[in-house]
N, C-alpha and C. Protein backbone atom coordinates (compact mmCIF):
# COMPACT_ATOMS: atom_id res chain seq x y z
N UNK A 1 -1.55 -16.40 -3.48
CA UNK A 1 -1.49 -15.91 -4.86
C UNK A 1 -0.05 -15.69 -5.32
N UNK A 2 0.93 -14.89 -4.35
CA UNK A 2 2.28 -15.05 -5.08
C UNK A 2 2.62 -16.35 -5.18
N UNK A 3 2.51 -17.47 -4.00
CA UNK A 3 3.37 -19.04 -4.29
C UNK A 3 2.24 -19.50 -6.05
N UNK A 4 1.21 -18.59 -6.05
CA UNK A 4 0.47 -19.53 -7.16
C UNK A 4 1.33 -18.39 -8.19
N UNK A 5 1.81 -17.45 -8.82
CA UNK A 5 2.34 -16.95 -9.84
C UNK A 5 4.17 -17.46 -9.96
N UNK A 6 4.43 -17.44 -8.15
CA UNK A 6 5.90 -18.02 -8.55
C UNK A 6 5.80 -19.72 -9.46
N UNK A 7 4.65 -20.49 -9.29
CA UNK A 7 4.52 -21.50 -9.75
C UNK A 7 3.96 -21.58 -10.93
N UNK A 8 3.51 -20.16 -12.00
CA UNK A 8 3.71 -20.18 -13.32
C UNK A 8 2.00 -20.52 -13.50
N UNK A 9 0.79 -20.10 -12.39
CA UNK A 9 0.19 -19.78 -12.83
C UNK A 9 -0.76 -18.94 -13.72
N UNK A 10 -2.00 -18.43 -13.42
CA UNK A 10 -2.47 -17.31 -14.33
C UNK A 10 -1.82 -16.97 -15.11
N UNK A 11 -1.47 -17.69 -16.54
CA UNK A 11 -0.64 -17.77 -17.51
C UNK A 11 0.85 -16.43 -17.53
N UNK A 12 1.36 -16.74 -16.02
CA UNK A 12 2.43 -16.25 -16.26
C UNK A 12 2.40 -14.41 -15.63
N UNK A 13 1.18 -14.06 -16.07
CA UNK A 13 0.93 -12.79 -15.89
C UNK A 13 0.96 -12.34 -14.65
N UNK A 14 1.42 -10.94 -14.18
CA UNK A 14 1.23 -10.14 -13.18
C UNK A 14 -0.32 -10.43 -12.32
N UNK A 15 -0.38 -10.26 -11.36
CA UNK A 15 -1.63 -10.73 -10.57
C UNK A 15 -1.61 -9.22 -9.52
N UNK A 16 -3.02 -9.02 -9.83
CA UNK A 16 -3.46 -7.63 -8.76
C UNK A 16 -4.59 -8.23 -8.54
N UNK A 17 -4.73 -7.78 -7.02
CA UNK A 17 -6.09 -8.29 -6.28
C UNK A 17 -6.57 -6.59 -5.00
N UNK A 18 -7.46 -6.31 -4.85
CA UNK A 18 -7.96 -5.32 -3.95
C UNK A 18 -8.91 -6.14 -2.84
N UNK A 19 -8.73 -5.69 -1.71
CA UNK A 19 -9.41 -6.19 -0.73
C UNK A 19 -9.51 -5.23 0.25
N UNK A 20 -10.31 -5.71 1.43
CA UNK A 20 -10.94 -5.18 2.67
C UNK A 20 -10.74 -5.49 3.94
N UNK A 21 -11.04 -5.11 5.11
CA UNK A 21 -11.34 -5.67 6.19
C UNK A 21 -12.22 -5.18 6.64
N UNK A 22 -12.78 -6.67 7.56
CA UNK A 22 -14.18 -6.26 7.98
C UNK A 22 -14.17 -5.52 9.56
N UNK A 23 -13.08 -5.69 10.33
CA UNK A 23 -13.49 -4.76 11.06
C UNK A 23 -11.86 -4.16 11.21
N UNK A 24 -11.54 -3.16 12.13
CA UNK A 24 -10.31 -2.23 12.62
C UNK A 24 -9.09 -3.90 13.12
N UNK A 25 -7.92 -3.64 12.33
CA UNK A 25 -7.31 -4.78 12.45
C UNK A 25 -5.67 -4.25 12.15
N UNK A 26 -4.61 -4.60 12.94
CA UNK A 26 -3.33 -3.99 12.98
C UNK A 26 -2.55 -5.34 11.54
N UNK A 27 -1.92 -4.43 10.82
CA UNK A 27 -1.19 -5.74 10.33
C UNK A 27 0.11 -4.89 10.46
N UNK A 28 0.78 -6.17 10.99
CA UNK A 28 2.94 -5.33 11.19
C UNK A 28 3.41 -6.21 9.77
N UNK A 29 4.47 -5.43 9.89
CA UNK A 29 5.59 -6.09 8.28
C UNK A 29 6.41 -6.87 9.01
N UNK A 30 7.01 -7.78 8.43
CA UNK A 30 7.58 -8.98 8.41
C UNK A 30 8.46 -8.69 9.43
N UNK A 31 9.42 -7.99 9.65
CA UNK A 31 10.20 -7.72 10.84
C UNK A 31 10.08 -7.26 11.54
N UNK A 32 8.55 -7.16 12.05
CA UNK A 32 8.54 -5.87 12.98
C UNK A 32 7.50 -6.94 14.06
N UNK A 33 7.94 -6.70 15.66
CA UNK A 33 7.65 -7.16 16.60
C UNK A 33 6.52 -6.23 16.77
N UNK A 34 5.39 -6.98 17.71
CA UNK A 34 3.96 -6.18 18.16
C UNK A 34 4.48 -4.99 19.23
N UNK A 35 5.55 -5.79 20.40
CA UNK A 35 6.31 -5.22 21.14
C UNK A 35 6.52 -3.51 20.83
N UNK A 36 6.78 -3.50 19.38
CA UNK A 36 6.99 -1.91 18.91
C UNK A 36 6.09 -1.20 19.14
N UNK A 37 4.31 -1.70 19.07
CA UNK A 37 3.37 -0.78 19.17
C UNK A 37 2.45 -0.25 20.40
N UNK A 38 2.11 0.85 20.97
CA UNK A 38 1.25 1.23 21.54
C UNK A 38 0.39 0.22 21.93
N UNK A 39 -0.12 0.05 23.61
CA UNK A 39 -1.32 -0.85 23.68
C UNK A 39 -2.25 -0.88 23.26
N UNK A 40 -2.81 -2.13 22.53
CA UNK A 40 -3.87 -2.01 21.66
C UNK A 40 -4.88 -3.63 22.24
N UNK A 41 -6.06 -3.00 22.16
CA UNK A 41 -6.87 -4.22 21.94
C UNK A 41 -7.51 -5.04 20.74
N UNK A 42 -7.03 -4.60 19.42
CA UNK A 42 -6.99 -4.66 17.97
C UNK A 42 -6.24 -5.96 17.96
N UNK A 43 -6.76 -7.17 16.91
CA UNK A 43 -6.40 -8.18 16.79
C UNK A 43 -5.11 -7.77 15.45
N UNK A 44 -4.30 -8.65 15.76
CA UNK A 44 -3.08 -8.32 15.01
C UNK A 44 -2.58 -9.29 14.05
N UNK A 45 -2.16 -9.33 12.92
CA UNK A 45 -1.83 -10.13 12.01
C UNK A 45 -0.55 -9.55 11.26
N UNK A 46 0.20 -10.43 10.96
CA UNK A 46 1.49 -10.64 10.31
C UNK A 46 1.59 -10.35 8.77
N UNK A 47 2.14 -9.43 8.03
CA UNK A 47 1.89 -9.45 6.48
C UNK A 47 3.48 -10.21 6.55
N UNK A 48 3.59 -11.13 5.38
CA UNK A 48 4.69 -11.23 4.61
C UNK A 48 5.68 -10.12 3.90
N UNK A 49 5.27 -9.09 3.69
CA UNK A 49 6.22 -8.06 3.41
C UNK A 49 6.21 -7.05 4.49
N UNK A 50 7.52 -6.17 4.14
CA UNK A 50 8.20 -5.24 4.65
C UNK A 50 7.32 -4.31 5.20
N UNK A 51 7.79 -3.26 6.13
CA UNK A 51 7.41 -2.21 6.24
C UNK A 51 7.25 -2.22 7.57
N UNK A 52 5.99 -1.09 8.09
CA UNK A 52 5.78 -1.07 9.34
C UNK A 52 4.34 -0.72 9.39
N UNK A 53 3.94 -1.02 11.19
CA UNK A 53 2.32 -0.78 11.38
C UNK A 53 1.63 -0.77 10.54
N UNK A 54 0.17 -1.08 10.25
CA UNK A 54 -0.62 -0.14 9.75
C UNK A 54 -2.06 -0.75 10.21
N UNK A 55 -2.98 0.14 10.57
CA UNK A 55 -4.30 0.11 11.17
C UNK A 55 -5.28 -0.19 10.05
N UNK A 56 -5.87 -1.32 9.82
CA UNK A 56 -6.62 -1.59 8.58
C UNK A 56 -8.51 -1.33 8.93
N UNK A 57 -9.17 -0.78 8.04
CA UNK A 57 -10.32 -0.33 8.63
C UNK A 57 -11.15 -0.78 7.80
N UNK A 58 -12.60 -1.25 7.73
CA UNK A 58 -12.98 -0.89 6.61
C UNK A 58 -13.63 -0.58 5.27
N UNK A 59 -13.15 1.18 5.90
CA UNK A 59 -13.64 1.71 4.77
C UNK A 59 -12.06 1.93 4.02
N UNK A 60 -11.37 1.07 4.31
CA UNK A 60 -9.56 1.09 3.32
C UNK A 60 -9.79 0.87 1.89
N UNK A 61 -8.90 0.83 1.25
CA UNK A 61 -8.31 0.14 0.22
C UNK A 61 -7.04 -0.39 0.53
N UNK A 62 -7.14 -1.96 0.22
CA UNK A 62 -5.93 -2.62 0.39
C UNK A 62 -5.40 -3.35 -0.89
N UNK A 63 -4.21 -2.71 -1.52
CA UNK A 63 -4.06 -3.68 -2.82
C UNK A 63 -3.31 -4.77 -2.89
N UNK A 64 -2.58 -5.84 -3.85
CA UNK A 64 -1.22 -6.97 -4.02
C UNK A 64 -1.15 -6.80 -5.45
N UNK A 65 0.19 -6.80 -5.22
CA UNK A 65 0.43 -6.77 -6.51
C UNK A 65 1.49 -8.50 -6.66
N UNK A 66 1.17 -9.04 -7.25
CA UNK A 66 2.48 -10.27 -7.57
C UNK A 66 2.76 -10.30 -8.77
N UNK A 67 4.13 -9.95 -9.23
CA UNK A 67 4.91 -9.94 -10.27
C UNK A 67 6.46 -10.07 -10.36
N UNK A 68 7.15 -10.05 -11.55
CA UNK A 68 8.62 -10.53 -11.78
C UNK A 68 8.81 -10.53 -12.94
N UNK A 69 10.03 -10.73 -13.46
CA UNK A 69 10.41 -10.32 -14.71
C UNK A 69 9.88 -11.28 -15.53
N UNK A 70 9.34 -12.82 -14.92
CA UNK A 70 8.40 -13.82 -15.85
C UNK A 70 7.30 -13.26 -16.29
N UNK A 71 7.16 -12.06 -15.67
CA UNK A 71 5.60 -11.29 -16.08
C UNK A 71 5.43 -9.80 -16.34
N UNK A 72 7.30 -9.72 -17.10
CA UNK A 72 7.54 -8.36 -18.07
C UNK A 72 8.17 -7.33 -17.22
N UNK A 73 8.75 -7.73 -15.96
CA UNK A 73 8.59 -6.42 -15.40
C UNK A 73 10.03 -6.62 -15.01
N UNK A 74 11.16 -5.22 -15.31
CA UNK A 74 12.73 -4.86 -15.38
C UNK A 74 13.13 -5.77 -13.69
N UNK A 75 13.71 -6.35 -13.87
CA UNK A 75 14.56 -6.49 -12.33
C UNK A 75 15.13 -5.55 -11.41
N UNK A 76 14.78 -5.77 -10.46
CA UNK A 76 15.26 -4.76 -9.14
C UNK A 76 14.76 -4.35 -8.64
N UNK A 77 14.20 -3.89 -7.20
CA UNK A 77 13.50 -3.39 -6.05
C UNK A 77 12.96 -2.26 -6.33
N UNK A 78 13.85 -1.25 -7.03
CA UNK A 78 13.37 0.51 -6.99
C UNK A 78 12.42 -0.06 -8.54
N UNK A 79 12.86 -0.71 -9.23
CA UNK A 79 12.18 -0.29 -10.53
C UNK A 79 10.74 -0.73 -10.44
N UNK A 80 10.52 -1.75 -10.23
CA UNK A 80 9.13 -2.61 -9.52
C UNK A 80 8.20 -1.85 -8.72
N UNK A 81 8.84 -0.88 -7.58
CA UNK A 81 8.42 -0.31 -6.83
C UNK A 81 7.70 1.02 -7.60
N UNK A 82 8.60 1.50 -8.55
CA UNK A 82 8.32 2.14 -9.78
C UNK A 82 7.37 2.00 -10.50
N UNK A 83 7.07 1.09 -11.26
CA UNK A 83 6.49 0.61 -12.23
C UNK A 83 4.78 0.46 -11.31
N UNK A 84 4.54 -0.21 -9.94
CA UNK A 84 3.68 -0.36 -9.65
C UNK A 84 2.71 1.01 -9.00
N UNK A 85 3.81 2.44 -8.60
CA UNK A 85 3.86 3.63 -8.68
C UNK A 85 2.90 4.06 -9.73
N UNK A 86 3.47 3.91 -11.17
CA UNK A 86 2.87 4.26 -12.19
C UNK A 86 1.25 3.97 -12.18
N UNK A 87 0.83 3.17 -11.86
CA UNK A 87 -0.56 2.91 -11.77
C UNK A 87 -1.15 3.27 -10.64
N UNK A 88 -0.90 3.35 -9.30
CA UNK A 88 -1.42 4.26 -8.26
C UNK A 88 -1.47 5.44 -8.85
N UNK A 89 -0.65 5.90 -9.25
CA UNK A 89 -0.11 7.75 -10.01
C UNK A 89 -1.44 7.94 -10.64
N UNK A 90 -1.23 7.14 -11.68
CA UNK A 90 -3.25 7.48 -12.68
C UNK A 90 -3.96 6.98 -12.22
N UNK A 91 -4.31 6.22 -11.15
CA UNK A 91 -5.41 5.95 -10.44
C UNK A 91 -5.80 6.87 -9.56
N UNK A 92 -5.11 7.66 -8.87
CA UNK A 92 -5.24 8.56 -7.93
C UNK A 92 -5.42 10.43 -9.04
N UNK A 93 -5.10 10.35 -9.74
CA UNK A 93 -5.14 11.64 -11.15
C UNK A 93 -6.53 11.24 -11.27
N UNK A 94 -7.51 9.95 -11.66
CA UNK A 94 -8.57 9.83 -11.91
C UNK A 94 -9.65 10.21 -10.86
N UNK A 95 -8.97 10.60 -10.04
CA UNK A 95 -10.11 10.53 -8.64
C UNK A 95 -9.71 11.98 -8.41
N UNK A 96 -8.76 12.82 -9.15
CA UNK A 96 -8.47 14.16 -8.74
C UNK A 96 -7.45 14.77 -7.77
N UNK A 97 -6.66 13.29 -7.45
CA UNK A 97 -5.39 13.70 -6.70
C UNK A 97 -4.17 13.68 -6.96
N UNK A 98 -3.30 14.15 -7.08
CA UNK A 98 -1.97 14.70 -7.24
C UNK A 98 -1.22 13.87 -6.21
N UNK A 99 -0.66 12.75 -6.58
CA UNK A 99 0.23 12.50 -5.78
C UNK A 99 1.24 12.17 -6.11
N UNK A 100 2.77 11.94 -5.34
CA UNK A 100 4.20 11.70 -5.70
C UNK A 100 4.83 10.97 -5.23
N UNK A 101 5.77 10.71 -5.42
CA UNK A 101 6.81 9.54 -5.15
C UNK A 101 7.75 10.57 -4.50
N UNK A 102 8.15 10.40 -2.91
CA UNK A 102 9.22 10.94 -2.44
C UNK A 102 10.85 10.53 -2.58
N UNK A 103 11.54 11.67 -2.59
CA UNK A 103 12.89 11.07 -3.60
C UNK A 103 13.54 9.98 -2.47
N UNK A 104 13.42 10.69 -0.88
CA UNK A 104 14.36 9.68 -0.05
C UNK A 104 13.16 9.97 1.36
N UNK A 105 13.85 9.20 1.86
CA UNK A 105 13.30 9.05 3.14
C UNK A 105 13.34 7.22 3.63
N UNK A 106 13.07 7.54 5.12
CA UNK A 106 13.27 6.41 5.98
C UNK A 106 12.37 6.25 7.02
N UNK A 107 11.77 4.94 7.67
CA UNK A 107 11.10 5.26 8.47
C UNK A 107 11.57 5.33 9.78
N UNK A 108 12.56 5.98 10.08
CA UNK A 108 13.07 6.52 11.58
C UNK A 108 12.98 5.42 12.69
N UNK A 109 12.77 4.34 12.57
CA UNK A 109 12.35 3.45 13.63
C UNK A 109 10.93 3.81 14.49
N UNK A 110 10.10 4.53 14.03
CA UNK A 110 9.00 4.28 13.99
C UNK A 110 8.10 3.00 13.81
N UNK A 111 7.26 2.73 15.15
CA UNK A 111 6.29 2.11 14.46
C UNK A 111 5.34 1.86 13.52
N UNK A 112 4.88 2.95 13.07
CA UNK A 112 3.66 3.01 12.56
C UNK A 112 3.81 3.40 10.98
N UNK A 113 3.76 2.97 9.79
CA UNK A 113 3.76 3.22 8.37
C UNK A 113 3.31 4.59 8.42
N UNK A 114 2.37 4.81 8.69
CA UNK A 114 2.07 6.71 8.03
C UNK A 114 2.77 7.32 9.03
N UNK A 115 4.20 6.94 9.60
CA UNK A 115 5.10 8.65 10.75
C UNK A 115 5.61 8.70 10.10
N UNK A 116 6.08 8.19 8.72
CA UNK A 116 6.74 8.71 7.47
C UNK A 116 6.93 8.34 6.65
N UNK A 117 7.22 8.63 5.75
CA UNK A 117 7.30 8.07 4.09
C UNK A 117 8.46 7.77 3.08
N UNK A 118 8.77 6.95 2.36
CA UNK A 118 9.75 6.54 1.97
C UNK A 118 9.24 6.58 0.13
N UNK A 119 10.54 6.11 -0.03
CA UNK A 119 10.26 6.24 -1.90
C UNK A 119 9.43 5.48 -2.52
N UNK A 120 9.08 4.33 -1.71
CA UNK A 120 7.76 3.67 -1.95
C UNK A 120 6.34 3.90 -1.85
N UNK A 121 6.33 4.87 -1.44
CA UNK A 121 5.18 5.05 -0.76
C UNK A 121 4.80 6.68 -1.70
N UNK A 122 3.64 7.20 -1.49
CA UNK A 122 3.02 7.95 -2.68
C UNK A 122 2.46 9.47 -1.44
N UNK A 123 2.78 10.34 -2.06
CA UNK A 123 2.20 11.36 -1.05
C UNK A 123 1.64 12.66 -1.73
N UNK A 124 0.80 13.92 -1.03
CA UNK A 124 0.38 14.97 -1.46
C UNK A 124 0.69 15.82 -0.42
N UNK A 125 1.67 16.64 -1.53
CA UNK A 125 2.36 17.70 -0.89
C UNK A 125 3.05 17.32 0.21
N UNK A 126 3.86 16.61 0.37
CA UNK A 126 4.72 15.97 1.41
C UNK A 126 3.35 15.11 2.29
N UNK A 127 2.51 15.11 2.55
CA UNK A 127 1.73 14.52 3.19
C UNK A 127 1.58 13.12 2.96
N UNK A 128 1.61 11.29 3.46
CA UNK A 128 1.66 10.45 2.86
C UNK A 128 0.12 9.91 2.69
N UNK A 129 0.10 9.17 1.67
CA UNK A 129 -1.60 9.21 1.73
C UNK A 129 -1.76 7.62 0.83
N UNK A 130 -0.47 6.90 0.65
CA UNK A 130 -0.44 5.71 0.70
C UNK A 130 1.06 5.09 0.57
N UNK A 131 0.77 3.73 1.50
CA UNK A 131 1.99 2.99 2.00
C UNK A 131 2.01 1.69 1.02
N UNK A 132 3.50 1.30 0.94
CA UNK A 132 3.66 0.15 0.27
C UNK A 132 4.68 -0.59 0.45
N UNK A 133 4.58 -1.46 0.91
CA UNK A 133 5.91 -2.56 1.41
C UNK A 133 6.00 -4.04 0.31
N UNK A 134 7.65 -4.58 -0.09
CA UNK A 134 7.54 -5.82 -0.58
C UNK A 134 8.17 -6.89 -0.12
N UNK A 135 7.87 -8.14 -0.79
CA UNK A 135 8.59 -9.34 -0.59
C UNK A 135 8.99 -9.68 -1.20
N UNK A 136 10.33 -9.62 -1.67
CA UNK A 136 11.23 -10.37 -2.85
C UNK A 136 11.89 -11.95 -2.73
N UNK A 137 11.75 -12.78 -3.66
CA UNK A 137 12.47 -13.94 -3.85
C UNK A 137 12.72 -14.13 -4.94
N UNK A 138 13.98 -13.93 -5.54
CA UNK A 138 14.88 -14.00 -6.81
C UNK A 138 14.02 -12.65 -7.65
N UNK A 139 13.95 -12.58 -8.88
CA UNK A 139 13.47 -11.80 -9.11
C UNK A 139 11.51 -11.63 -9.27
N UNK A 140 10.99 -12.29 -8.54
CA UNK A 140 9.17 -12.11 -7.92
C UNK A 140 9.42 -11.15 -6.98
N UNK A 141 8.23 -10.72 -7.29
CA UNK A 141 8.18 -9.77 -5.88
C UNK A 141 6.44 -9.99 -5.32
N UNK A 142 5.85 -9.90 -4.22
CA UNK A 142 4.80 -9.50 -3.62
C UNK A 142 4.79 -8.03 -3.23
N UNK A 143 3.83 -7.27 -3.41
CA UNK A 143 3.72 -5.71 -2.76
C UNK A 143 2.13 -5.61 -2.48
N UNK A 144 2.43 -5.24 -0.87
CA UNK A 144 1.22 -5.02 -0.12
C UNK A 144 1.21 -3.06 -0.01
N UNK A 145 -0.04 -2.96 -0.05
CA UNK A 145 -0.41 -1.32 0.19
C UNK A 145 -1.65 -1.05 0.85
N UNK A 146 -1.33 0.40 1.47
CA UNK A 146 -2.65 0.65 1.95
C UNK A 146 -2.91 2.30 1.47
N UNK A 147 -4.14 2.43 0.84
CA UNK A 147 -4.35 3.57 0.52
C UNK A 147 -5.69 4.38 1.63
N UNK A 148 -5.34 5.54 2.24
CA UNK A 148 -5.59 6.13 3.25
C UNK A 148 -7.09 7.21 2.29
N UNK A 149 -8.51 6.70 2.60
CA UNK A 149 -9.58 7.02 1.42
C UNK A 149 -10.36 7.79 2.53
N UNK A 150 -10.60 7.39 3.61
CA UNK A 150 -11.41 8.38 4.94
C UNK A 150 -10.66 8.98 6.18
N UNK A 151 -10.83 10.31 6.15
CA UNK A 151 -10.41 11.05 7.50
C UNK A 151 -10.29 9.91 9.02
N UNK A 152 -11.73 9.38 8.78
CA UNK A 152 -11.63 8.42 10.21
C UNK A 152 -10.03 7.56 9.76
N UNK A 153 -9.55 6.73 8.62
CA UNK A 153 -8.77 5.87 8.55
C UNK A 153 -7.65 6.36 8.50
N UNK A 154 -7.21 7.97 8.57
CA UNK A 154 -6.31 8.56 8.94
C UNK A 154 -5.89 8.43 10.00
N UNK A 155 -6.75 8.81 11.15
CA UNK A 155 -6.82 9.02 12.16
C UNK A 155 -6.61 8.06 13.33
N UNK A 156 -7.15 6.75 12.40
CA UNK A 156 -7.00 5.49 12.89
C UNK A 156 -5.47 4.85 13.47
N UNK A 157 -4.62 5.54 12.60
CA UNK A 157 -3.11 4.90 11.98
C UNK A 157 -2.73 5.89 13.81
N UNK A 158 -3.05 6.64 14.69
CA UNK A 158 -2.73 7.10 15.90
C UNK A 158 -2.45 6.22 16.61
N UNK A 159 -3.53 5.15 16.66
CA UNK A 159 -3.26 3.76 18.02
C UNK A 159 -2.12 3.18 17.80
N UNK A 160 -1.40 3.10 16.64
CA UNK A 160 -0.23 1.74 16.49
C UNK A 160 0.78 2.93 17.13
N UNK A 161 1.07 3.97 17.23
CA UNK A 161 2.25 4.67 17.38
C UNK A 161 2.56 5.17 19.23
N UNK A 162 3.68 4.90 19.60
CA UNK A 162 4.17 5.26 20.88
C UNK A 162 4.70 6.77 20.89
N UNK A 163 4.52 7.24 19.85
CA UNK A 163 4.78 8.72 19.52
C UNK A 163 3.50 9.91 19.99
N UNK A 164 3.89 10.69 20.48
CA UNK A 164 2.32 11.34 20.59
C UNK A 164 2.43 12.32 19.57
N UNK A 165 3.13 12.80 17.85
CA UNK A 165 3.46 13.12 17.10
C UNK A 165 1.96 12.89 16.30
N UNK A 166 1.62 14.06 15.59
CA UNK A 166 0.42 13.95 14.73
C UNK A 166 0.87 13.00 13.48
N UNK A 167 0.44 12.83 13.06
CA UNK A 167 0.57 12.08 11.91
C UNK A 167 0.80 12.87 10.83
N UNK A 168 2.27 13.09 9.69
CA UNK A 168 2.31 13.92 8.59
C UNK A 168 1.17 13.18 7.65
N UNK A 169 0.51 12.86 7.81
CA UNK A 169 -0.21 12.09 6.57
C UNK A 169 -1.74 12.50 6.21
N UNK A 170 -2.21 12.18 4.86
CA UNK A 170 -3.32 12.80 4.46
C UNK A 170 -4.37 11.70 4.18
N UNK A 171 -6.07 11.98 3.72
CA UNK A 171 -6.53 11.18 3.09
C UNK A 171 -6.84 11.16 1.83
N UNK A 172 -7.71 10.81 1.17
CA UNK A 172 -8.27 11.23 -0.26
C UNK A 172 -9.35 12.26 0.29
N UNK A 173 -10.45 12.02 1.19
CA UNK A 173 -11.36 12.85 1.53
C UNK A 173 -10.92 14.15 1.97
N UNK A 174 -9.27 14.27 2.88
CA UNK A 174 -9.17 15.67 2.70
C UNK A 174 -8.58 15.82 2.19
N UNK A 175 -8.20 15.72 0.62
CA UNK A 175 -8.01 16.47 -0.53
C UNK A 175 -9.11 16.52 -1.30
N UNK A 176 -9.92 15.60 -1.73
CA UNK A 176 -10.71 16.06 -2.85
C UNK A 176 -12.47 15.51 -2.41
N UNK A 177 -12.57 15.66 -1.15
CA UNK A 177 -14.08 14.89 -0.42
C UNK A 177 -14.23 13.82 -0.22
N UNK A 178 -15.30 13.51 0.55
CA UNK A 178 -15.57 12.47 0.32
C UNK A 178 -16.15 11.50 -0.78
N UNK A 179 -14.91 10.31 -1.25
CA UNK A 179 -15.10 9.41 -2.14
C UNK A 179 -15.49 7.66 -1.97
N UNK A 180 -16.29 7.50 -2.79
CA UNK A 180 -16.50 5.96 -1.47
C UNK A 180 -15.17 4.78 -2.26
N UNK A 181 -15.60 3.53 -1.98
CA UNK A 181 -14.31 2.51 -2.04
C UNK A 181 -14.65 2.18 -3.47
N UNK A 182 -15.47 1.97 -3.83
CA UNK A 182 -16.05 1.45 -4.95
C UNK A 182 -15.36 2.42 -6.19
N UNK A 183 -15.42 3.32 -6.24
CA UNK A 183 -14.70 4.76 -7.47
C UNK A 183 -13.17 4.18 -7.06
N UNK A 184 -12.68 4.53 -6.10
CA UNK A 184 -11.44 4.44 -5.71
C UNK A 184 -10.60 3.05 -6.95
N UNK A 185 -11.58 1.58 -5.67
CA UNK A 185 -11.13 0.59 -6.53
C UNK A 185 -11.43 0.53 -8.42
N UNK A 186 -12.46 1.52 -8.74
CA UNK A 186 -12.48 1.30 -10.31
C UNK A 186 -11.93 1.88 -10.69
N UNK A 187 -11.41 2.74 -10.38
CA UNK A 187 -9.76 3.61 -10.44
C UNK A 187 -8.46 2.89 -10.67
N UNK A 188 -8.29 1.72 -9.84
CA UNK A 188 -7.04 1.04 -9.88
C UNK A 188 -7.60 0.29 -11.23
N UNK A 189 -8.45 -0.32 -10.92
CA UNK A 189 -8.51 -1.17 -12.32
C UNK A 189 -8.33 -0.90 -13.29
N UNK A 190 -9.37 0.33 -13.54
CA UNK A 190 -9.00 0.99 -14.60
C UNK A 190 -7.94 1.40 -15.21
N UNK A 191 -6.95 2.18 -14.22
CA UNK A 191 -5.62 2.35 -15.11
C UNK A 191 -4.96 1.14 -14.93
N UNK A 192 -4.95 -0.16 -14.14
CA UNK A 192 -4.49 -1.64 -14.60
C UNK A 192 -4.43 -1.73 -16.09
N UNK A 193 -6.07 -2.15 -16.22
CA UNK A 193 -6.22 -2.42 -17.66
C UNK A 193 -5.33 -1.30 -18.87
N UNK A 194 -5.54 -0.57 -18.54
CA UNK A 194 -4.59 0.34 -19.47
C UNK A 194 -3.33 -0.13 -20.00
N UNK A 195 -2.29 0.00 -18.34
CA UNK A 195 -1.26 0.26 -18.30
C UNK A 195 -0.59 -1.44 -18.36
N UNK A 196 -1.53 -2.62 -17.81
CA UNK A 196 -0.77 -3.92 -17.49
C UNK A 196 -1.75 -4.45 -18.45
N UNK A 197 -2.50 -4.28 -19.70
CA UNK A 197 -3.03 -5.06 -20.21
C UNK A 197 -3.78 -6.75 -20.09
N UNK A 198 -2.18 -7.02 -19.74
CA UNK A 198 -2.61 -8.72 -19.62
C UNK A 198 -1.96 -9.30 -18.17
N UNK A 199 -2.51 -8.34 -17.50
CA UNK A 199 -2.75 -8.91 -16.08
C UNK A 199 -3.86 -9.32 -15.62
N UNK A 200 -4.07 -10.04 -14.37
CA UNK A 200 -4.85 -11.19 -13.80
C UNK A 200 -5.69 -10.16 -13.13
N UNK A 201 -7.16 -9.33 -12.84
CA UNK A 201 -7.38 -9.07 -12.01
C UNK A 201 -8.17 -9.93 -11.07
């Protein structure tokens, strides 16, 4: 889907897609060796963007976003990262959660995406409760995320890490109950349509 928007499909427009997995599945970010993680018997797959670990389950939410300034959106890494912020922000307000954009942070050389959180990534009360990594070429970008919706898929994100460190991170269920995938994802859409009008869902 990004090589189909860098090539000036879906008339140009921003492209968001939500997806699943069908069973417990590790995906690492682009630079990151398996070597980094805890032994696992979890089949492992490669994302094209950045970041680190993450244990895909699922009862997840997994989003993409593909966009670039051919499809309205300011140039540059933080602003993009920003802008796609903005719609997690009211998607997650619709479901009753409060979450933020942390000002700094790094992921320590950690394996695992939820041992900490960066300005990309969205949290409650310092707690992270979704990850987001991108892929830039000229000004396109791809951005992969994972939003953390069940206690079990919290809990999950333990196996990728060589740390025996709890995890600072939260879910949606323990902040505001249990919510199933279905609300969640009509959540994103919903403030999509709002906020990106004439995007591709």
């Amino acid at each position: 889907m990004f090589e189909a928007f860098r090539a000036g499909h879906y008339g140009g427009g921003a492209i968001v897609r939500i997806y699943g997995w069908a069973e417990n599945t590790i995906s690492l970010g682009r630079f990151q060796e398996a070597g980094t993680l805890a032994a696992t018997s979890l089949d492992i797959v490669k994302r094209p963007t950045g970041g680190r670990a993450v244990v895909h389950t699922p009862d997840e939410v997994t989003y993409m976003v593909a966009g670039g300034t051919r499809a309205g959106f300011p140039a540059g890494l933080s602003t993009s990262y920003e802008l796609v912020s903005q719609v997690l922000v009211g998607a997650f307000a619709r479901l009753g959660v409060d979450v933020h954009r942390p000002d700094t942070g790094k992921y320590h050389h950690r394996a695992d995406c939820f041992g900490s959180a960066t300005s990309s990534d969205l949290t409650v009360e310092g707690k992270k409760i979704c990850g987001g990594a991108q892929r830039r070429i000229s000004d396109d970008f791809l951005q992969h995320g994972t939003i953390l919706v069940t206690e079990e898929q919290r809990i999950a994100q333990l196996s990728v890490s060589q740390e025996n460190a709890v995890l600072d991170a939260t879910s949606i269920e323990e902040v505001v109950g249990r919510v199933s995938r279905e609300d969640v994802i009509g959540a994103i859409y919903a403030e999509v349509s709002c906020i990106w009008p004439s995007c591709r869902l």
